[in-house]
C-alpha atoms as a PDB file:
ATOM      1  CA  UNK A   1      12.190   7.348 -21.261  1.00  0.00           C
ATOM      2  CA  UNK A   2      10.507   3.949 -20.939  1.00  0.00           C
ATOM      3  CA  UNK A   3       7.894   3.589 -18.395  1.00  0.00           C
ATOM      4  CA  UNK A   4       7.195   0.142 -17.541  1.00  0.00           C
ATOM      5  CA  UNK A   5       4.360  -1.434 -16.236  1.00  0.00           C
ATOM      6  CA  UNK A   6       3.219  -4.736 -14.274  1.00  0.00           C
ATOM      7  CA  UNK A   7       0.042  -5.937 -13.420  1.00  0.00           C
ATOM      8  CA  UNK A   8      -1.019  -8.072 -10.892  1.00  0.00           C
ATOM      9  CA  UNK A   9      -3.839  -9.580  -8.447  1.00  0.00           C
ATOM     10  CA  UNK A  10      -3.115  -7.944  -4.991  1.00  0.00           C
ATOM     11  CA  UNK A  11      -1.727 -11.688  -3.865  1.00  0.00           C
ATOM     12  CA  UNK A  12      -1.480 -12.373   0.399  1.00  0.00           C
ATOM     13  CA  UNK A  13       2.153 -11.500   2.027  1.00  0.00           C
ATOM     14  CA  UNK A  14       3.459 -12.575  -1.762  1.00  0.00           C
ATOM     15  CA  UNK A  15       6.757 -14.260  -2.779  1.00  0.00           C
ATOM     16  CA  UNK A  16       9.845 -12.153  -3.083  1.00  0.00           C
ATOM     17  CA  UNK A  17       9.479 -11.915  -7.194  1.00  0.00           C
ATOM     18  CA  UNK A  18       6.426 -10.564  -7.024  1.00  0.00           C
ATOM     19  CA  UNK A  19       8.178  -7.918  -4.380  1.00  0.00           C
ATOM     20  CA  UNK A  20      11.080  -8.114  -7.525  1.00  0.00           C
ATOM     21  CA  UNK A  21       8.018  -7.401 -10.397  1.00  0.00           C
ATOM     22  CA  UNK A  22       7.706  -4.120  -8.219  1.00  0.00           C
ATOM     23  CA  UNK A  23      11.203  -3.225  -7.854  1.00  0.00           C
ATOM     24  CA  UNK A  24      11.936  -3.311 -11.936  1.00  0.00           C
ATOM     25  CA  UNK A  25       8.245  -1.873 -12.872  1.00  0.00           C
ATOM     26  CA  UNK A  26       7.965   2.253 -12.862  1.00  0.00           C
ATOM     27  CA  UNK A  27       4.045   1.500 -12.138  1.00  0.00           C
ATOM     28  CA  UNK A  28       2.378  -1.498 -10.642  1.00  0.00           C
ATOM     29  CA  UNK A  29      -1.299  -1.617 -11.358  1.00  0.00           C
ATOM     30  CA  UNK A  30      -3.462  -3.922  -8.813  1.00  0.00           C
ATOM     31  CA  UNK A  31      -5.915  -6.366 -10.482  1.00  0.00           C
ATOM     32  CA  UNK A  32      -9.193  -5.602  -8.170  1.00  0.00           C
ATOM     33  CA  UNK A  33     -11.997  -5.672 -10.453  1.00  0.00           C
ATOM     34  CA  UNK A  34     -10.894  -9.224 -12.256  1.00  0.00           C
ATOM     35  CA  UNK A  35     -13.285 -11.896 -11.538  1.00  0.00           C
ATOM     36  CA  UNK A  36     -11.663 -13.751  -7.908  1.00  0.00           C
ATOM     37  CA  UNK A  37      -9.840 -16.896  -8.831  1.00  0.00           C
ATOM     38  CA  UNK A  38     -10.509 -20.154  -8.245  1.00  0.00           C
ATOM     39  CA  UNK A  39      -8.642 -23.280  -7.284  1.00  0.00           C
ATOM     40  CA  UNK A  40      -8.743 -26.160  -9.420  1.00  0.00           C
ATOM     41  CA  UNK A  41     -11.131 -27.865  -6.775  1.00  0.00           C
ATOM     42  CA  UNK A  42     -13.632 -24.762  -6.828  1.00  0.00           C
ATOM     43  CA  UNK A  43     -13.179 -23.331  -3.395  1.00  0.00           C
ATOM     44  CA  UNK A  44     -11.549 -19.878  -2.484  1.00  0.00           C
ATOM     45  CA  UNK A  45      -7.711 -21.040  -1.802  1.00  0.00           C
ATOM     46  CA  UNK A  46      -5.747 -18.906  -4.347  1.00  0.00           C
ATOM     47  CA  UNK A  47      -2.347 -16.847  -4.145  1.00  0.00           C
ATOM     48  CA  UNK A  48      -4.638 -13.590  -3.299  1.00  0.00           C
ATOM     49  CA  UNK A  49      -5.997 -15.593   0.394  1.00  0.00           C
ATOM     50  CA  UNK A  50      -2.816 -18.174   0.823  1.00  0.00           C
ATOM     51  CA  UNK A  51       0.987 -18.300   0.452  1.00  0.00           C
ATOM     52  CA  UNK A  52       4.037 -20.423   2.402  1.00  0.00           C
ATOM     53  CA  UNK A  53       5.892 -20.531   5.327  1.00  0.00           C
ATOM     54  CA  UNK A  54       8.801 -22.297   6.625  1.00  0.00           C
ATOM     55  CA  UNK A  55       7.008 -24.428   8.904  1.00  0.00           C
ATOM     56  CA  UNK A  56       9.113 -27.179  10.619  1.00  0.00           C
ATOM     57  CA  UNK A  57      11.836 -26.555   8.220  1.00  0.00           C
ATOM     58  CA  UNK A  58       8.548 -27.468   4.946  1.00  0.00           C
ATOM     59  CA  UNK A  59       7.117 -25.257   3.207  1.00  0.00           C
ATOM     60  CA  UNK A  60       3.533 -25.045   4.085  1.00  0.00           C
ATOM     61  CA  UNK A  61       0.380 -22.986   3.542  1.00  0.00           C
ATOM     62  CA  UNK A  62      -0.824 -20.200   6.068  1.00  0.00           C
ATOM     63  CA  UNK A  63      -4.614 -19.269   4.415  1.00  0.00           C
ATOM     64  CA  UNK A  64      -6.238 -16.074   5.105  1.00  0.00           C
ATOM     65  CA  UNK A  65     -10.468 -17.308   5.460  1.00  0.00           C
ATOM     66  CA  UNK A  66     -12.746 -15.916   3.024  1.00  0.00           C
ATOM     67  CA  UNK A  67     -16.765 -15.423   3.235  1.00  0.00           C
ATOM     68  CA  UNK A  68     -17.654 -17.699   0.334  1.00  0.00           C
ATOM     69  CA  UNK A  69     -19.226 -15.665  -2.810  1.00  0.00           C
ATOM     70  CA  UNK A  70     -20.322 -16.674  -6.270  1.00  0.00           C
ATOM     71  CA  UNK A  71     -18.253 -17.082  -9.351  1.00  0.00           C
ATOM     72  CA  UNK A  72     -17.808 -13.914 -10.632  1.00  0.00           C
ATOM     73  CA  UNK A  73     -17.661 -11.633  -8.307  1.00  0.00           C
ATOM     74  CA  UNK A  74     -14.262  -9.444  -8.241  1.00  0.00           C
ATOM     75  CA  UNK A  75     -11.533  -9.422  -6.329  1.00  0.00           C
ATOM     76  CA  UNK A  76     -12.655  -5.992  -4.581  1.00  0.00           C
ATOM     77  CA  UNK A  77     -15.541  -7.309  -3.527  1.00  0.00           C
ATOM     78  CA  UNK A  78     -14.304 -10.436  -1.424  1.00  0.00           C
ATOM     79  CA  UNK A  79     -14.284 -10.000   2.430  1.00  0.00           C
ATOM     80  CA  UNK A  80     -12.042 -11.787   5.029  1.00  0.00           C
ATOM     81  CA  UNK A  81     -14.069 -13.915   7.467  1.00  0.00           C
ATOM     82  CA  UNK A  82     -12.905 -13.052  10.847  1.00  0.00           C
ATOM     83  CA  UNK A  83     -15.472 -15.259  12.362  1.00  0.00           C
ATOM     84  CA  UNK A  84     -12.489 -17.254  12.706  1.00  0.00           C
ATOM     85  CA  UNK A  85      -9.381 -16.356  14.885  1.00  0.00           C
ATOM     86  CA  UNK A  86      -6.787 -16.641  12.045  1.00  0.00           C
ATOM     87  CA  UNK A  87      -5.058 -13.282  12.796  1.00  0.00           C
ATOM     88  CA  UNK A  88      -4.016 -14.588  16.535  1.00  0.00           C
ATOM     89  CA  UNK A  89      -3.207 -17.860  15.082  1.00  0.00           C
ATOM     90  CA  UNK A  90      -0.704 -16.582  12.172  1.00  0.00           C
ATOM     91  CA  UNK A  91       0.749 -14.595  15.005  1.00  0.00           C
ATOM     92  CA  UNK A  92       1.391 -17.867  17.145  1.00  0.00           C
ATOM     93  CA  UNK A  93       2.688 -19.355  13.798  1.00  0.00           C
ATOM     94  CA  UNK A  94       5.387 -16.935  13.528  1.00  0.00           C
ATOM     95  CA  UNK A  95       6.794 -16.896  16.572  1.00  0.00           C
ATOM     96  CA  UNK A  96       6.742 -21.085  16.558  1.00  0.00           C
ATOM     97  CA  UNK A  97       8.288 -21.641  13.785  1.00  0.00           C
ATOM     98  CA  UNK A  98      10.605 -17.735  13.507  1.00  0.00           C
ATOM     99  CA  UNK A  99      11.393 -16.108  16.996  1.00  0.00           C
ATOM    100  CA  UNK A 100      15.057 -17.449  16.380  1.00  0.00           C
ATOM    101  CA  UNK A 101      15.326 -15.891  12.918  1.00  0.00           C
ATOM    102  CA  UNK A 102      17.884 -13.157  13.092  1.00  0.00           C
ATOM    103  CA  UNK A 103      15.271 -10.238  12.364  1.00  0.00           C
ATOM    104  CA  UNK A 104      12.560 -11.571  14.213  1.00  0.00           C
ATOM    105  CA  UNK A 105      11.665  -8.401  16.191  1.00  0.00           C
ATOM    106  CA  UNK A 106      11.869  -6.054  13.099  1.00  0.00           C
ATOM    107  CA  UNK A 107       9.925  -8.084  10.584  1.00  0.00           C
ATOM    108  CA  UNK A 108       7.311  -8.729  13.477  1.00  0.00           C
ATOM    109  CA  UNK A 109       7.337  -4.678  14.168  1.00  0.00           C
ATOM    110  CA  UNK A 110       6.332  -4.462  10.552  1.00  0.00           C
ATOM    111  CA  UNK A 111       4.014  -7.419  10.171  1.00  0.00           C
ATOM    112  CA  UNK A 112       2.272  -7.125  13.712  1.00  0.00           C
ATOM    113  CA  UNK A 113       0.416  -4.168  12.894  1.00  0.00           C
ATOM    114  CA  UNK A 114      -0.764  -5.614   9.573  1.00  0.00           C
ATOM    115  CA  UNK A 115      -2.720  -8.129  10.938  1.00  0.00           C
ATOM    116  CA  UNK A 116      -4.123  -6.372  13.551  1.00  0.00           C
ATOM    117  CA  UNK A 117      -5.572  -3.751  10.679  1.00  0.00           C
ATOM    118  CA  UNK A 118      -9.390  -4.199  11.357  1.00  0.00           C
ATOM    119  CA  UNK A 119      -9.525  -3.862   7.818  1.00  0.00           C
ATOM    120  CA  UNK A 120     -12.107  -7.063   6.344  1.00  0.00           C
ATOM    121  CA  UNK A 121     -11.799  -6.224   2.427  1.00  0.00           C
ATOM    122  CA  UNK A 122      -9.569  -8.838   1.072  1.00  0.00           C
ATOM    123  CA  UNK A 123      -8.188  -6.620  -1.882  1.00  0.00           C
ATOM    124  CA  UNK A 124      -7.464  -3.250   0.737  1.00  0.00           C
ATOM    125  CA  UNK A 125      -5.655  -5.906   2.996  1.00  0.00           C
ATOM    126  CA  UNK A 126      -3.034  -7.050   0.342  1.00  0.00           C
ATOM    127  CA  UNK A 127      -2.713  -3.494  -1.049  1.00  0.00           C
ATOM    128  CA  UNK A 128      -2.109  -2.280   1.992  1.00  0.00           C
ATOM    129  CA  UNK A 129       0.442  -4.934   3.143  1.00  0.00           C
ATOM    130  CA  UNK A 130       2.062  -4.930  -0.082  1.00  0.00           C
ATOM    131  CA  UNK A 131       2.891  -1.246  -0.264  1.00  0.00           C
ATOM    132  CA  UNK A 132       3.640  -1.217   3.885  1.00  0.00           C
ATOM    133  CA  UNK A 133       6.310  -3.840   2.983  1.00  0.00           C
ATOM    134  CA  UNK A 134       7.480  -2.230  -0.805  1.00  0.00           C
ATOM    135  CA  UNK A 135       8.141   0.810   1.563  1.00  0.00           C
ATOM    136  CA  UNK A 136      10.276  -1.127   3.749  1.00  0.00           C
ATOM    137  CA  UNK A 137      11.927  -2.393   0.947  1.00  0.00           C
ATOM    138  CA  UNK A 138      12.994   1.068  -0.450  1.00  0.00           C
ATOM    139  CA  UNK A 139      10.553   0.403  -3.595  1.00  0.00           C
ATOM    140  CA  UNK A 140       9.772   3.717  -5.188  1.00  0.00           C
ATOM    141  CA  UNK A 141       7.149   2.387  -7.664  1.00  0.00           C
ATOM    142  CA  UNK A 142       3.847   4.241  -8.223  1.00  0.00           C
ATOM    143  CA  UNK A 143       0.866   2.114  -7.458  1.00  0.00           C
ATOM    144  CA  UNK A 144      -2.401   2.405  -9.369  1.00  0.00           C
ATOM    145  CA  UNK A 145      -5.762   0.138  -8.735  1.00  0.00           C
ATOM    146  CA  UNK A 146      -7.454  -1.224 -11.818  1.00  0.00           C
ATOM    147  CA  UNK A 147     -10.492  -0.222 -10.952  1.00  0.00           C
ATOM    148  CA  UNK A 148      -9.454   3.699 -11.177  1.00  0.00           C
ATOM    149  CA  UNK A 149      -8.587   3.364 -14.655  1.00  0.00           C
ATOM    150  CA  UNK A 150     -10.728   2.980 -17.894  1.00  0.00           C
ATOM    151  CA  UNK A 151      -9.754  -0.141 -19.584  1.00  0.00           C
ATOM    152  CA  UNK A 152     -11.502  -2.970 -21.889  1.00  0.00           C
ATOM    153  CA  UNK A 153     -11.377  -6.713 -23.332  1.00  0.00           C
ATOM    154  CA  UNK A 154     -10.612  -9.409 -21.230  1.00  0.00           C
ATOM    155  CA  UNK A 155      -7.039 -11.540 -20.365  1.00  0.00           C
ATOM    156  CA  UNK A 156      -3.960  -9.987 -22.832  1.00  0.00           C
ATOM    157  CA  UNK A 157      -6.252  -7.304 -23.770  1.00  0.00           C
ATOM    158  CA  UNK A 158      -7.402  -5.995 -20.966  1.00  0.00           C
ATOM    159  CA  UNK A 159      -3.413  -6.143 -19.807  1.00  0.00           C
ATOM    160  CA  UNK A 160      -2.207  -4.040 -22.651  1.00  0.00           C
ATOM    161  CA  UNK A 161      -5.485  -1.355 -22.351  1.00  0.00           C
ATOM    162  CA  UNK A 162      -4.723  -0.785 -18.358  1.00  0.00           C
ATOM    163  CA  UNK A 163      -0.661  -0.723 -19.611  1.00  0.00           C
ATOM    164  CA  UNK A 164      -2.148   2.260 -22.012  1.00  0.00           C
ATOM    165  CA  UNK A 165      -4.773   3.284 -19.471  1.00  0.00           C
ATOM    166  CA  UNK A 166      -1.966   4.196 -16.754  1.00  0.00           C
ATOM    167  CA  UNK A 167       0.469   5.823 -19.009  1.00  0.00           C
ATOM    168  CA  UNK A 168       3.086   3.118 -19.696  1.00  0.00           C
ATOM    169  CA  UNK A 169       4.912   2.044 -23.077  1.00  0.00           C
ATOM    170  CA  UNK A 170       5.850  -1.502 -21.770  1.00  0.00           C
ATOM    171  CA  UNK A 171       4.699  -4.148 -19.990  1.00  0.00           C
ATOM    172  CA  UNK A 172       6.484  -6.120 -17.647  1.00  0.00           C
ATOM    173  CA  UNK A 173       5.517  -9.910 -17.801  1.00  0.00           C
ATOM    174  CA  UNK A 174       6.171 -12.685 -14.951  1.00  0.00           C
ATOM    175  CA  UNK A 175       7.589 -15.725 -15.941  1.00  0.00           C
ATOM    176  CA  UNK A 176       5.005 -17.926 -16.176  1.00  0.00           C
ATOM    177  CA  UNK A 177       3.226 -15.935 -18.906  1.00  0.00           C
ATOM    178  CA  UNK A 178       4.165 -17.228 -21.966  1.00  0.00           C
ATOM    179  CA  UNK A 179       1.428 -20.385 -21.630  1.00  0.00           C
ATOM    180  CA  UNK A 180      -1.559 -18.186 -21.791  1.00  0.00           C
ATOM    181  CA  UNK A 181      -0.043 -14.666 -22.693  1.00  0.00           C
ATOM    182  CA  UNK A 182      -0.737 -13.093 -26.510  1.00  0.00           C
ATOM    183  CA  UNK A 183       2.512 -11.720 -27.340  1.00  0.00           C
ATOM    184  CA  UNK A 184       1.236  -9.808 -30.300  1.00  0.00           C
ATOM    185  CA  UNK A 185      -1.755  -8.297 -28.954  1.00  0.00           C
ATOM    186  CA  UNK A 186       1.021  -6.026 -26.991  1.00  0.00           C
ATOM    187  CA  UNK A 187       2.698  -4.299 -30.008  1.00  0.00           C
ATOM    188  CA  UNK A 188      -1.045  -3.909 -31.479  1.00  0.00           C
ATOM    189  CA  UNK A 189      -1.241  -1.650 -28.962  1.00  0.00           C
ATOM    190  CA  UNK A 190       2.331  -0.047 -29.505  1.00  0.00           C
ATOM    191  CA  UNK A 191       3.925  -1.236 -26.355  1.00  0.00           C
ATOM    192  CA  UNK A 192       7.053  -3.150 -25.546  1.00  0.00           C
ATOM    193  CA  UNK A 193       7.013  -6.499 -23.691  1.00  0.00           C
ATOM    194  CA  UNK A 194       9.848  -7.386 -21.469  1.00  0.00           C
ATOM    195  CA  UNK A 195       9.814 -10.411 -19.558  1.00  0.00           C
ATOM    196  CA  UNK A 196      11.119 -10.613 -15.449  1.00  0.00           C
ATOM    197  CA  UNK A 197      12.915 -13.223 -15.634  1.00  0.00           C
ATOM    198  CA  UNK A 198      13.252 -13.340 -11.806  1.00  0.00           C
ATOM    199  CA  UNK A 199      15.274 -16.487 -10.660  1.00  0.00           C
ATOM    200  CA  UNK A 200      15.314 -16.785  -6.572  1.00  0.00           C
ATOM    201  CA  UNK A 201      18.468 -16.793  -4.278  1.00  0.00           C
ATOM    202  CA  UNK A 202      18.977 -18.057  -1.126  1.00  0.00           C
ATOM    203  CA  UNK A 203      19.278 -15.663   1.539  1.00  0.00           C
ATOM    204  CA  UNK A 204      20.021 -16.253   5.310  1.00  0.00           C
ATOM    205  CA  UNK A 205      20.861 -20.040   6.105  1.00  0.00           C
ATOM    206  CA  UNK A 206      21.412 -21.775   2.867  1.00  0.00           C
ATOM    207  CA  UNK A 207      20.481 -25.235   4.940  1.00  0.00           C
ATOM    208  CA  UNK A 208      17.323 -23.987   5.473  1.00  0.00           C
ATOM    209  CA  UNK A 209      16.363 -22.186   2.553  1.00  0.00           C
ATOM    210  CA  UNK A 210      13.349 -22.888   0.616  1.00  0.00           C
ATOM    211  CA  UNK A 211      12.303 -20.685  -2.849  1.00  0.00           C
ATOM    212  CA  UNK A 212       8.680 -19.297  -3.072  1.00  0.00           C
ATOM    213  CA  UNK A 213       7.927 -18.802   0.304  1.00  0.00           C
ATOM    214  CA  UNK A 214       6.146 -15.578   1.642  1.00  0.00           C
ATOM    215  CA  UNK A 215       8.314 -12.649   2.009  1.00  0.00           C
ATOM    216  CA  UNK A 216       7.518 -12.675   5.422  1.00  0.00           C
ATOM    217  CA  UNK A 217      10.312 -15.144   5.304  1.00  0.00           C
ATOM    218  CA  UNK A 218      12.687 -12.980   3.727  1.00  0.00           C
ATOM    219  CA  UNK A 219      11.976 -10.376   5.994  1.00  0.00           C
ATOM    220  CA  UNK A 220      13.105 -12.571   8.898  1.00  0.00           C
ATOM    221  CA  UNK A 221      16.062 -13.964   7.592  1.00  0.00           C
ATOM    222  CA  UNK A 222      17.444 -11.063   5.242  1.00  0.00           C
ATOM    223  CA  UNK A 223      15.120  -7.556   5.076  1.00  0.00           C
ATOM    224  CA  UNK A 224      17.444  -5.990   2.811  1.00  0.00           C
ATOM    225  CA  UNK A 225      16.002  -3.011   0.089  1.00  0.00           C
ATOM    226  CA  UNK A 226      16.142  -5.412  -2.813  1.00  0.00           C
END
């Protein structure tokens, strides 16, 4: 039997494909000891600190604060700067702009306790929220961290030696792959690629539906095992 693989950077309260990427993969290996990406301007905003909201019927960024570090350093290594009050204030967000949502009081009996984790490591944060919510979702995946395995080579490489590392015969690409993504270095190292293909669907009020928001969202308006 196949065992498929995807590998990702443990992203904040992600999308719903990324929750999808889980759902399909048999093991889902967390990127924490890649370098911490940047934004195009050079400051810390990335998918791993910031996502979007419904926020006044827009989608809109909620940001996680980082304490600043130099290029280079890895994703497991970042810490949350709770020198500012943004747990309180996502809380405040919520309820603004959600407490009429149909599954207001479970989603916030899931996410409540998330932020109030006094945990500071960016990278344990995610994980942890991510695999709180997979559970919720019914996902059965195994989850690995990168830095427990023994891998090498850098961007497609170091994809297919962690897809090796962890004991997988396929990789499981996201959509937006195929720009940057060898194809061939994959079946150098014997393994399959399949590709996600995840296209969204609205869920709850198709008026006020917006793809690629947070699946905070989802878990307001929906909350179904996917």
């Amino acid at each position: 039997m196949t065992v498929l693989v995807a590998i990702h950077q443990p992203n904040f309260f992600p999308w719903l494909g990324y929750f999808d990427k889980i759902r399909r993969a048999d093991t889902f290996i967390f990127l924490d000891a890649v370098d911490y990406p940047r934004s195009g301007s050079g400051g810390m905003g990335s998918w791993t600190n910031r996502v979007r909201l419904n926020i006044q019927g827009q989608a809109r960024w909620i940001t996680c604060p980082l304490k600043r570090v130099d290029l280079g350093t890895p994703i497991g290594k970042v810490l949350i700067d709770d020198g500012q009050p943004w747990r309180p204030k996502l809380l405040r967000t919520l309820e603004a702009n959600y407490r009429k949502a149909p599954r207001y009081a479970a989603a916030m009996a899931l996410i409540e306790p998330l932020l109030g984790t006094p945990e500071n490591n960016l990278a344990a944060f995610n994980i942890s929220a991510i695999e709180t919510i997979a559970v919720a979702l019914k996902l059965k995946t195994r989850f690995v961290l990168q830095s427990s395995l023994e891998s090498a080579g850098k961007a497609t490489e170091l994809l297919a030696s962690l897809v090796n590392a962890a004991g997988g015969d396929a990789y499981l690409a996201g959509g937006g792959a195929s720009g940057y993504q060898e194809d061939e270095v994959f079946s150098a190292h014997g393994l399959e690629l399949v590709y996600q293909g995840f296209v969204p669907r609205p869920y709850g009020d198709a008026d006020r539906f917006i793809p690629g928001l947070s699946v905070i969202d989802y878990l307001m308006f929906d909350g179904r095992p996917l």
